[in-house]
Every structure is written in C-alpha cells, then in structure tokens.
N, C-alpha and C. Protein backbone atom coordinates (compact mmCIF):
# COMPACT_ATOMS: atom_id res chain seq x y z
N UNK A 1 15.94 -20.15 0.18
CA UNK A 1 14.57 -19.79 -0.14
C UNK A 1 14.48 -18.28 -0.31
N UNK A 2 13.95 -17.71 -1.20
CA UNK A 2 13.64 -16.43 -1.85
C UNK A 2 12.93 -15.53 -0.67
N UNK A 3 12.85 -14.23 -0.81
CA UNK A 3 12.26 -13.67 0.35
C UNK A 3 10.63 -13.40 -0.36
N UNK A 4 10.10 -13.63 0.64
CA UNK A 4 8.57 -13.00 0.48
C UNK A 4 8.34 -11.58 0.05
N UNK A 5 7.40 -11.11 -1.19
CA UNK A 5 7.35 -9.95 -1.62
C UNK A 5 6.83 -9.32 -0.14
N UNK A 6 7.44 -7.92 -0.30
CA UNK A 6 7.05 -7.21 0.92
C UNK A 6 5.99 -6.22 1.08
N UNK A 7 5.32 -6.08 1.74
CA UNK A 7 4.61 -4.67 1.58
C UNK A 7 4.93 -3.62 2.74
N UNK A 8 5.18 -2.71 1.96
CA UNK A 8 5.74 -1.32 2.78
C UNK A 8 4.81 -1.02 3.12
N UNK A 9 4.79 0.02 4.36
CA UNK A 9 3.21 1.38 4.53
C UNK A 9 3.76 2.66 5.50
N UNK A 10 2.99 2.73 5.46
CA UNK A 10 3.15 3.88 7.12
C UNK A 10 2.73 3.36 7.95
N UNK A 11 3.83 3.42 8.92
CA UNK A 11 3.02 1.95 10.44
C UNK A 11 2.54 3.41 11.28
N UNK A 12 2.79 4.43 11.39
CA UNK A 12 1.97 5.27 12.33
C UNK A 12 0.46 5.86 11.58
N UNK A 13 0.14 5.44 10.21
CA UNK A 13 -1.03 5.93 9.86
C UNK A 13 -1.99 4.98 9.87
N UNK A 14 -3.32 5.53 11.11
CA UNK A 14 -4.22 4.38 10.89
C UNK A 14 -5.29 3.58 10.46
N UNK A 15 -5.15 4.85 9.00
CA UNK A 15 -5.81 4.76 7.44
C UNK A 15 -5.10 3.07 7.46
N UNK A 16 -3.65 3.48 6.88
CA UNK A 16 -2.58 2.24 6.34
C UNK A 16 -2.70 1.12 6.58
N UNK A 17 -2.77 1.01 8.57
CA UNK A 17 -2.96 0.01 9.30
C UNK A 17 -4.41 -0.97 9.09
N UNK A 18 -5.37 0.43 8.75
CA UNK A 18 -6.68 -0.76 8.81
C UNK A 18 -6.46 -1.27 7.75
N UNK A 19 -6.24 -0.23 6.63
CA UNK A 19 -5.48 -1.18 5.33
C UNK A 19 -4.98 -2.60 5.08
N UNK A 20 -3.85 -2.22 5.50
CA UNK A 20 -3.28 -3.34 5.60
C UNK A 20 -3.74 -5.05 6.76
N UNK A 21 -4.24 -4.32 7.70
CA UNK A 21 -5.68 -5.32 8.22
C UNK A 21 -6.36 -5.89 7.76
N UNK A 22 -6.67 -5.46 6.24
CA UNK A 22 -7.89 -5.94 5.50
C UNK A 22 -7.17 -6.85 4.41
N UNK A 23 -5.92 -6.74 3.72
CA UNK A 23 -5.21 -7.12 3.31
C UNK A 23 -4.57 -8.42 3.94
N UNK A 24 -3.99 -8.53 5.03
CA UNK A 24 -3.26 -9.76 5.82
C UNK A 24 -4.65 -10.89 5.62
N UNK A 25 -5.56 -10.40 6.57
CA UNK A 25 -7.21 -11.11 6.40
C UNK A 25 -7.22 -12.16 5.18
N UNK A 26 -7.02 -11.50 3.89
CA UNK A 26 -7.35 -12.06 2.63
C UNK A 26 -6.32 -13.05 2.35
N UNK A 27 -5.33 -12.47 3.27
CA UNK A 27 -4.01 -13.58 2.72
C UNK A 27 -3.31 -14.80 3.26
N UNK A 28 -4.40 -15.53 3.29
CA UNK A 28 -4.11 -16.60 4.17
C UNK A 28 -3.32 -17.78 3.51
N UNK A 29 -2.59 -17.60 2.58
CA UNK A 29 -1.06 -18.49 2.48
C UNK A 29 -0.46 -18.06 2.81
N UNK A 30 -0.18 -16.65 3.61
CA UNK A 30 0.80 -16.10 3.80
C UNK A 30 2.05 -15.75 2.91
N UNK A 31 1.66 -15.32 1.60
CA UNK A 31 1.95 -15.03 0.45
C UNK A 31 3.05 -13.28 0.56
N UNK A 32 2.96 -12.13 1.41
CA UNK A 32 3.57 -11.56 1.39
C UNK A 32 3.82 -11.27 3.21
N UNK A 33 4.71 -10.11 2.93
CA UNK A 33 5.23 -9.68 4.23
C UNK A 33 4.57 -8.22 4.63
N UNK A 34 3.63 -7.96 5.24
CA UNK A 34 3.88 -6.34 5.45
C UNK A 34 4.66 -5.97 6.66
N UNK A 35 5.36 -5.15 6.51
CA UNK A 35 6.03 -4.14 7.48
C UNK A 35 5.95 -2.63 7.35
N UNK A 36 5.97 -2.10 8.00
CA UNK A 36 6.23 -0.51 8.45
C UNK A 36 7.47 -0.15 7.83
N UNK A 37 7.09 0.30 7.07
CA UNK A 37 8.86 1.07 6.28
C UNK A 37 9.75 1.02 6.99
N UNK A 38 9.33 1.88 8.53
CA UNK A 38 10.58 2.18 9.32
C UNK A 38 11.19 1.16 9.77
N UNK A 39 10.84 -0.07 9.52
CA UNK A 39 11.08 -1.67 10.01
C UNK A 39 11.92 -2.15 9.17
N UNK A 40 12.03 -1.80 8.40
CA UNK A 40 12.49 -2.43 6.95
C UNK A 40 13.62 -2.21 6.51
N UNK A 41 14.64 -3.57 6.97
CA UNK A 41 15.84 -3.76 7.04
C UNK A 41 16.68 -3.32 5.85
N UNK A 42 16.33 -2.64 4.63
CA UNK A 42 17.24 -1.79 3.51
C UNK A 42 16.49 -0.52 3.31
N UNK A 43 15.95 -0.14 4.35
CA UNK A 43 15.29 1.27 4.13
C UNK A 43 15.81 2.21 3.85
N UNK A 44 15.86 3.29 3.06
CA UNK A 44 16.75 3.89 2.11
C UNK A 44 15.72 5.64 1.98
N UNK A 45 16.32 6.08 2.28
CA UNK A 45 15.69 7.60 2.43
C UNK A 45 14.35 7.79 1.50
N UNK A 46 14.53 7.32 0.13
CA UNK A 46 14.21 7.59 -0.82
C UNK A 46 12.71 6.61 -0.63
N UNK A 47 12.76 5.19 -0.03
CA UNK A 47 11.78 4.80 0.54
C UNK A 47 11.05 5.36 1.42
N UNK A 48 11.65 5.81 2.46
CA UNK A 48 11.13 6.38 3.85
C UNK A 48 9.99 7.38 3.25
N UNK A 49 10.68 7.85 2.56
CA UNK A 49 9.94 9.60 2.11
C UNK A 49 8.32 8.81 0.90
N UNK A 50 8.26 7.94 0.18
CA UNK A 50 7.94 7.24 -0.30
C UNK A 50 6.75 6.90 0.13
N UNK A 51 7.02 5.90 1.55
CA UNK A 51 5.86 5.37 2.20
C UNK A 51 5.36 5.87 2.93
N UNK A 52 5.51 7.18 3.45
CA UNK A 52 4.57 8.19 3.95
C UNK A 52 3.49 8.61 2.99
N UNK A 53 3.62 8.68 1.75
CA UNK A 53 2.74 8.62 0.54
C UNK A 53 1.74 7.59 -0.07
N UNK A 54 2.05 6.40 0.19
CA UNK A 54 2.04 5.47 -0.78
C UNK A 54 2.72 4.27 -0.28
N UNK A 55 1.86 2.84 -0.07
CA UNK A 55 2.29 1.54 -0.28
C UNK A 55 3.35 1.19 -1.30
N UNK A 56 4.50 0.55 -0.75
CA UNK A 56 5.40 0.37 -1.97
C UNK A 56 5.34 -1.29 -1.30
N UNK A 57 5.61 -2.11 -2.62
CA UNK A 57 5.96 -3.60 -2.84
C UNK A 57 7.20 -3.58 -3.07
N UNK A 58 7.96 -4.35 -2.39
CA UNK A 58 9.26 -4.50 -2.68
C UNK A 58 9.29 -6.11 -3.02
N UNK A 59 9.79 -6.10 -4.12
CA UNK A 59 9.83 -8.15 -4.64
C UNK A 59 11.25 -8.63 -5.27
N UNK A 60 12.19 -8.96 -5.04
CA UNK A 60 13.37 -9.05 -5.30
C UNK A 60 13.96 -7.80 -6.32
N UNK A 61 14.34 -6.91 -5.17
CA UNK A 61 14.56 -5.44 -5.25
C UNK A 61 13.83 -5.08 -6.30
N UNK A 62 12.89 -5.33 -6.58
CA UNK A 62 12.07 -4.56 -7.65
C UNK A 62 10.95 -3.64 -6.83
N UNK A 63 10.92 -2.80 -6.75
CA UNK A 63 9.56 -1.68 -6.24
C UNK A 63 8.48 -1.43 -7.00
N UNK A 64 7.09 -1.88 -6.11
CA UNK A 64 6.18 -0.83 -7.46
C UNK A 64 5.43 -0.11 -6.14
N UNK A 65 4.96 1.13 -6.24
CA UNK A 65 4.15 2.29 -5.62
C UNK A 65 2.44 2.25 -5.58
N UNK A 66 1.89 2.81 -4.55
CA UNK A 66 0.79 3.45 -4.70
C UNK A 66 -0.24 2.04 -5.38
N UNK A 67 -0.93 2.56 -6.23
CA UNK A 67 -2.25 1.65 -6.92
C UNK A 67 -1.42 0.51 -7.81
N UNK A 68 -0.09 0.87 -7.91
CA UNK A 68 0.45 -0.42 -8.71
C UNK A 68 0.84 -1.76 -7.61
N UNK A 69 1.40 -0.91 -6.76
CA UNK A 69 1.35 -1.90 -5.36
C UNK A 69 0.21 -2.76 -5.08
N UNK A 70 -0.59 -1.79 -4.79
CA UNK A 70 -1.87 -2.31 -4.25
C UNK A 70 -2.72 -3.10 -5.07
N UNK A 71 -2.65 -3.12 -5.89
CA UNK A 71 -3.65 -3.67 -6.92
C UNK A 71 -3.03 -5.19 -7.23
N UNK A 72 -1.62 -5.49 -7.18
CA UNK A 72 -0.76 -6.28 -7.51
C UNK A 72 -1.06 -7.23 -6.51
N UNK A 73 -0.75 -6.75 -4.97
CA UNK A 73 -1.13 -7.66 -3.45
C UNK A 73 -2.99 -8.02 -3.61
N UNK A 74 -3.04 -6.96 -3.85
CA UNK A 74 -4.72 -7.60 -3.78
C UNK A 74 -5.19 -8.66 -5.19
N UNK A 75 -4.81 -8.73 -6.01
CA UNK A 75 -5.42 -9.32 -6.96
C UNK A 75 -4.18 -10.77 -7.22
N UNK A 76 -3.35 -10.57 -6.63
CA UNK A 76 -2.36 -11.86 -6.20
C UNK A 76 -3.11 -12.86 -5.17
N UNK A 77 -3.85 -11.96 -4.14
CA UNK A 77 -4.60 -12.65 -3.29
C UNK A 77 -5.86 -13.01 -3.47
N UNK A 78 -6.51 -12.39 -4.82
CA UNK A 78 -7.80 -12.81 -5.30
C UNK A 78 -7.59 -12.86 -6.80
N UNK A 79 -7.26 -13.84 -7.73
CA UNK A 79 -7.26 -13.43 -9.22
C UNK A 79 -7.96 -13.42 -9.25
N UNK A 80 -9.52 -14.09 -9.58
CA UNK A 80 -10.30 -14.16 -9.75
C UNK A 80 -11.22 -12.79 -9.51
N UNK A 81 -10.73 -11.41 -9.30
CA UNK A 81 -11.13 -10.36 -8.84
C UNK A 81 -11.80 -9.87 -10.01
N UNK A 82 -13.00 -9.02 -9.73
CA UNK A 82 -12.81 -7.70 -11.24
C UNK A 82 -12.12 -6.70 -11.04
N UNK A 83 -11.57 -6.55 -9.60
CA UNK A 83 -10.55 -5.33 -9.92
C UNK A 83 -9.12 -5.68 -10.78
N UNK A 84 -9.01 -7.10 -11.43
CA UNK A 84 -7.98 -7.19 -12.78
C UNK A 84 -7.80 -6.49 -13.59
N UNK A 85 -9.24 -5.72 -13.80
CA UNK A 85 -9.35 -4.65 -14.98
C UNK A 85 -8.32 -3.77 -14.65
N UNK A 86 -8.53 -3.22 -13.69
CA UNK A 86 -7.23 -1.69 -13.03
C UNK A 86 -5.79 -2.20 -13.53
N UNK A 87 -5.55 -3.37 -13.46
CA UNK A 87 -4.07 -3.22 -13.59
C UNK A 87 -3.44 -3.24 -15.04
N UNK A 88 -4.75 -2.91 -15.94
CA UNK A 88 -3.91 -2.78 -17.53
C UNK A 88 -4.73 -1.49 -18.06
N UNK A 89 -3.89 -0.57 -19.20
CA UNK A 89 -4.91 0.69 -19.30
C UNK A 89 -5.70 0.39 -19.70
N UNK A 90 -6.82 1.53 -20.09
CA UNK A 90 -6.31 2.40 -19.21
C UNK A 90 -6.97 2.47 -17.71
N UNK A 91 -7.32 1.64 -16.90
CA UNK A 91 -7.49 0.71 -15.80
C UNK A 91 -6.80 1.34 -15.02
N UNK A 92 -5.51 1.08 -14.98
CA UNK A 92 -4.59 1.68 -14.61
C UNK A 92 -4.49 2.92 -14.10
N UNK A 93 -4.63 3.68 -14.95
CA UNK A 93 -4.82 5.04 -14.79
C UNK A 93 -5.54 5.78 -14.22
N UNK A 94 -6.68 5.13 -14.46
CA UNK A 94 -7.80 5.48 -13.36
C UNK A 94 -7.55 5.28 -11.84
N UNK A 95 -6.88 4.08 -11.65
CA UNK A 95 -6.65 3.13 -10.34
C UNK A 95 -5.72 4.39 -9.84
N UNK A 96 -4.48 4.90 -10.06
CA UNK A 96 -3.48 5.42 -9.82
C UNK A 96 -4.44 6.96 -9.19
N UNK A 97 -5.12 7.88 -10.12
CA UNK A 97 -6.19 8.72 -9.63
C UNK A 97 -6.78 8.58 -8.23
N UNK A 98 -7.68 7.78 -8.58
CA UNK A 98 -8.12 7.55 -7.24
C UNK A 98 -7.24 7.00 -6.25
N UNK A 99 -6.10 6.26 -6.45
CA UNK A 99 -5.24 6.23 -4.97
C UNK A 99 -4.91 7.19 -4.59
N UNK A 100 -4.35 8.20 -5.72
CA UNK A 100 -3.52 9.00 -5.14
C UNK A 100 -4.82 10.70 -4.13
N UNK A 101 -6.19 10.47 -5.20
CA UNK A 101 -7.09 11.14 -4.08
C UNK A 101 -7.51 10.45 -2.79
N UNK A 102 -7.06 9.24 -2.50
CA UNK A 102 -7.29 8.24 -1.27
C UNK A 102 -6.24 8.71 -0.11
N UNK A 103 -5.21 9.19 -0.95
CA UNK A 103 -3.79 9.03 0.26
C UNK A 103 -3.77 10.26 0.36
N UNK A 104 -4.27 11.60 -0.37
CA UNK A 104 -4.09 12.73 -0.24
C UNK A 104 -5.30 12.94 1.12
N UNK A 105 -6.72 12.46 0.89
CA UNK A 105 -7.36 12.59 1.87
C UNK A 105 -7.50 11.10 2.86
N UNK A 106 -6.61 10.90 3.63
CA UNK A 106 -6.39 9.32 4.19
C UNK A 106 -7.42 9.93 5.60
N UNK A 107 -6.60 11.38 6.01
CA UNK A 107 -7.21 11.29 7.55
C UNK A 107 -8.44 12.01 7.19
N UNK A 108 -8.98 12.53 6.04
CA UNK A 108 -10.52 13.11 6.23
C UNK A 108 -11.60 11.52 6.51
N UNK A 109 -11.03 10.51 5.37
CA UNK A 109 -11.36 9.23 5.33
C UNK A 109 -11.21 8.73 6.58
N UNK A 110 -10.26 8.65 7.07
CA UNK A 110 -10.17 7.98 8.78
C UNK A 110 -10.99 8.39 9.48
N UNK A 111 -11.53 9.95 9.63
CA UNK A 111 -12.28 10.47 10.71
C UNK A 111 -13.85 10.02 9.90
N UNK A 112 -13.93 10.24 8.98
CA UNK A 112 -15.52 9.82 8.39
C UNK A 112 -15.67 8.15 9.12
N UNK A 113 -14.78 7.28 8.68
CA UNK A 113 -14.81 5.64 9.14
C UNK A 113 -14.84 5.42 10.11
N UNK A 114 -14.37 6.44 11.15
CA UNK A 114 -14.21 6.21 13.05
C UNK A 114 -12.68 5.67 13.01
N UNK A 115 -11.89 5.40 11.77
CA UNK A 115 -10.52 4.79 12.07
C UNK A 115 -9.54 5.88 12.82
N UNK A 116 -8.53 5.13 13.96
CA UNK A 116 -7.74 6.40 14.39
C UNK A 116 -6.94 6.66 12.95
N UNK A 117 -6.62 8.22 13.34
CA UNK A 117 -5.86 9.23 12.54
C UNK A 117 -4.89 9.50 13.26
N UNK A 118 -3.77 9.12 13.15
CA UNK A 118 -2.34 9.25 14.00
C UNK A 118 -1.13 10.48 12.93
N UNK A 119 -1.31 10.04 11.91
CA UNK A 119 -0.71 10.32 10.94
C UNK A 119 -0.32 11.57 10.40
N UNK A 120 1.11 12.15 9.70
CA UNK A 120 0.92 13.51 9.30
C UNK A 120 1.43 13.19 7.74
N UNK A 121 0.08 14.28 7.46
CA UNK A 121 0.62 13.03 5.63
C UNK A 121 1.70 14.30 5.09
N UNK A 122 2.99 14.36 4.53
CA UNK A 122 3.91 15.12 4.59
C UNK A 122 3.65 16.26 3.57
N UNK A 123 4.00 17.41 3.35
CA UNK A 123 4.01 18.08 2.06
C UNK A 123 4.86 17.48 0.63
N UNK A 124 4.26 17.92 -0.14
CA UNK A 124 5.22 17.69 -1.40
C UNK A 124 6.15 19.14 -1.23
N UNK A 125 7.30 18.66 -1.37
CA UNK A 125 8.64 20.50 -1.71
C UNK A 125 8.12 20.74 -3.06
C-alpha cells in the first residue's frame, strides 16, 4: 500500500500547529499525514531549512511548497471549495503572495489571534 501524501510544517511554530489543527479537523478520511519536518523519516537539509518557511507536501517523492501545498491539502479535503480558483493563474499567484506575507508575519498573526508564538522564523542569507 502506497504511503499517504504527507504534510510537512514547523512542529515548534504555533502559527503551523493551529494550522495544521484546522486542517486534520477537515480531514476526516484520513487522507494525509502531517508531521513536523523534524519527524520526518527522509529529512534532508534542504527540507529542514524549507519548513521553517513554508508547508511542504511530500506525495511519492514529489514536493510542492508554501500556497501550492496548502491549497492542494485543503481543496483535496474540500473540492467543492471556491478557493479552486487559487490553484490555476493567475489564482495562483496571488495565493503564493499572500502565503508568503502570512509566513513572513506568522508570529505578529499569532500574537493578534492569542495563538502561542514559540517560533523563530529564520533569515533568508
């Protein structure tokens, strides 16, 4: 039997965590796996550094990142969504924007929501 697509995160950020809280919730076939990167039995530097940034899907070694991830788990778990639109352009593009201003400000967002903020979101070199 094939492995369950996975979802990566940051298990010490607790932006990610409620995240991914809200996510498991919806997914009641139990349709993917999330784990904590650091959990994640082929974890590979290049990941590690990765999911401190950004949700990655891992689906028979195929990876997708960030709003492509996310949009993919969530609308797998709801087709019937209108967020379908995001995942074709330029949808897309937009989606990718705003994740990436989501993950840049995760802990201003955490402290506005009351969610804990554990997290150190890393520099770019």
């Amino acid at each position: 039997m094939p492995e369950k697509p996975t979802l990566l995160y940051d298990g010490d950020c607790g932006f990610c965590q409620f995240s991914i809280n809200q996510l498991k919730k919806r997914d009641s076939k139990h349709q993917f796996d999330y784990i904590p990167a650091v959990a994640y039995h082929a974890l590979t530097e290049s990941l590690k550094s990765q999911s401190q940034r950004e949700v990655i899907l891992v689906n028979q070694n195929k990876t997708l990142g960030g709003a492509d991830a996310a949009l993919t788990v969530y609308c797998t778990l709801k087709p019937w969504s209108p967020l379908q639109i995001f995942r074709i352009p330029p949808g897309i593009w937009i989606a990718r924007i705003i994740y990436r201003i989501v993950a840049n400000n995760r802990l201003k967002i955490s402290r506005i929501l009351g969610i804990p903020a554990t997290c150190e979101i890393p520099k770019r070199n």
